[in-house]
C-alpha atoms as a PDB file:
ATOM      1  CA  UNK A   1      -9.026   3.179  10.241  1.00  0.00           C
ATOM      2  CA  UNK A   2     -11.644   3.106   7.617  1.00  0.00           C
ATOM      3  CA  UNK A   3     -12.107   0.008   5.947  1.00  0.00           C
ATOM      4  CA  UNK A   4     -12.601   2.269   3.154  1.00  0.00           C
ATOM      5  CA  UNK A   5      -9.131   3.469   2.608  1.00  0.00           C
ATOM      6  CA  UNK A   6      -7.368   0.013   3.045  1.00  0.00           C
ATOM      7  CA  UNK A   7      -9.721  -1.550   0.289  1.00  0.00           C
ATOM      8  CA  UNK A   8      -8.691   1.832  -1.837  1.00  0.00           C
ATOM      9  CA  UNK A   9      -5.188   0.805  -1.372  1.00  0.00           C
ATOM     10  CA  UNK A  10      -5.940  -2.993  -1.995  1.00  0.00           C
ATOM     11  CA  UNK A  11      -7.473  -2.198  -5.530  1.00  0.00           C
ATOM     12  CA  UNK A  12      -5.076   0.381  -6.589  1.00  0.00           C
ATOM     13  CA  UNK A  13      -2.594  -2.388  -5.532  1.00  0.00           C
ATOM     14  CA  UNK A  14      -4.272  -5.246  -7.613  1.00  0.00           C
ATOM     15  CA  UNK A  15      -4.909  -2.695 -10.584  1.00  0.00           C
ATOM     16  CA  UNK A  16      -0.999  -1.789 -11.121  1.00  0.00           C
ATOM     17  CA  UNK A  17       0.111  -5.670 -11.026  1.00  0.00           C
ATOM     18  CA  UNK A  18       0.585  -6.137  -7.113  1.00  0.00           C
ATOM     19  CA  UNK A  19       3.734  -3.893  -6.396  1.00  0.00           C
ATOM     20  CA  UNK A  20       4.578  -0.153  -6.536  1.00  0.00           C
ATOM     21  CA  UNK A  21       6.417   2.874  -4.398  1.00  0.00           C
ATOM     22  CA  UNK A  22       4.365   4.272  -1.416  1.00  0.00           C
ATOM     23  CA  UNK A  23       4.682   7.432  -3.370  1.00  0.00           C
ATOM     24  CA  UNK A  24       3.383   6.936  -6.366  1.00  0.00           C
ATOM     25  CA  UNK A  25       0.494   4.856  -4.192  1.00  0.00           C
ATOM     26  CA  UNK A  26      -0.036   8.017  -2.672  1.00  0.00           C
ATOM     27  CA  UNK A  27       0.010  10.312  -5.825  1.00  0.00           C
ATOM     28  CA  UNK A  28      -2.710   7.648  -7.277  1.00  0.00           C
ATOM     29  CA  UNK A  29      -4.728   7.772  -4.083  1.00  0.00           C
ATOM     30  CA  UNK A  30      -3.800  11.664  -4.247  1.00  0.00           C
ATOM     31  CA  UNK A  31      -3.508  11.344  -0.531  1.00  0.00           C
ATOM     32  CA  UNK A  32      -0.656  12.525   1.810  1.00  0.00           C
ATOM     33  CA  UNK A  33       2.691  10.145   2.003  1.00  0.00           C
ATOM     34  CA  UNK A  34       1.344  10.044   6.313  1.00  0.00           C
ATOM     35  CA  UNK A  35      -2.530   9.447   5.584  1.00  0.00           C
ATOM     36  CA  UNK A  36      -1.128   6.246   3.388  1.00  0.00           C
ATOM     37  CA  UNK A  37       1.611   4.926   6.035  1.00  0.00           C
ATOM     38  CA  UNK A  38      -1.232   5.036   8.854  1.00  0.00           C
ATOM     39  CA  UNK A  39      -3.279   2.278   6.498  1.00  0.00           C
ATOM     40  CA  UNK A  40       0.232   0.674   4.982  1.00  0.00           C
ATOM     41  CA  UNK A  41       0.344  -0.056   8.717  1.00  0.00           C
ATOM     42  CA  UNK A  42      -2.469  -1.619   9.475  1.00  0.00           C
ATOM     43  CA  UNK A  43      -2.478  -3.633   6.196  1.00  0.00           C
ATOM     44  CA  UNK A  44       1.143  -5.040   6.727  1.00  0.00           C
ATOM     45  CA  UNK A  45       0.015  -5.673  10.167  1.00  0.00           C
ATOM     46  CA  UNK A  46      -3.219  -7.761   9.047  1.00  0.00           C
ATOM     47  CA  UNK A  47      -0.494  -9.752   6.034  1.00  0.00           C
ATOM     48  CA  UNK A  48      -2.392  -8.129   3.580  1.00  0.00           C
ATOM     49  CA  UNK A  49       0.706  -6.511   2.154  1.00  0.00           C
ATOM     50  CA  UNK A  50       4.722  -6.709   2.005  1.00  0.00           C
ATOM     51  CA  UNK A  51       6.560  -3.407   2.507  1.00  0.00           C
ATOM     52  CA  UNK A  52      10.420  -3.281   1.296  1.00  0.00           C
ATOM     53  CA  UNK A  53      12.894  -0.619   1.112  1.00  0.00           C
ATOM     54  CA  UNK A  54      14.589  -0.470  -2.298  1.00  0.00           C
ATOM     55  CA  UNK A  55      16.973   1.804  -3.590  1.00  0.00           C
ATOM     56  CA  UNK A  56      16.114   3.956  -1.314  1.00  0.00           C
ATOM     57  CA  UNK A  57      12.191   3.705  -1.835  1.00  0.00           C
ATOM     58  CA  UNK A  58       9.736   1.819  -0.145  1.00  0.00           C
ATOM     59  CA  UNK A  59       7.865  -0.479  -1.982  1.00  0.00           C
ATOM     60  CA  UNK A  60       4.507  -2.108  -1.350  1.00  0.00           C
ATOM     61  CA  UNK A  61       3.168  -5.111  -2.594  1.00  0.00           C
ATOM     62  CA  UNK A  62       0.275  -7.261  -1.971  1.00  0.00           C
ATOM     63  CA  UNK A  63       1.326 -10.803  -0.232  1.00  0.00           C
ATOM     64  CA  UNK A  64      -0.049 -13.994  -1.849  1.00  0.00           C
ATOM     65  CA  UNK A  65      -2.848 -14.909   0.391  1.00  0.00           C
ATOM     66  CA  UNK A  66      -3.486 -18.759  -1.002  1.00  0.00           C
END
């Protein structure tokens, strides 16, 4: 895993308030759905990020590291 992509995802994250769908993540990355769930992963794995299924969507948001 690149630390590039995850710090991609971090700022696009940060820049649109902390919390949006893994596919509009991916449309803003204008990566693939898969390519984003590989570094969703590894993220959610290091507590760098919350993902919940709402309504059918899954939603990612960036956990309050204090």
């Amino acid at each position: 895993m690149k630390r590039s992509d995850q710090d991609r995802v971090l700022w696009t994250l940060t820049e649109h308030g902390g919390l949006m769908a893994k596919s509009d993540l991916a449309r803003r990355l204008q990566t693939r759905q898969a390519e984003v769930d590989v570094v969703l992963q590894e993220l959610e794995r290091t507590g760098k990020v919350k993902l919940t299924e709402t309504k059918g969507k899954l939603i990612v948001g960036l956990r309050d590291n204090r």
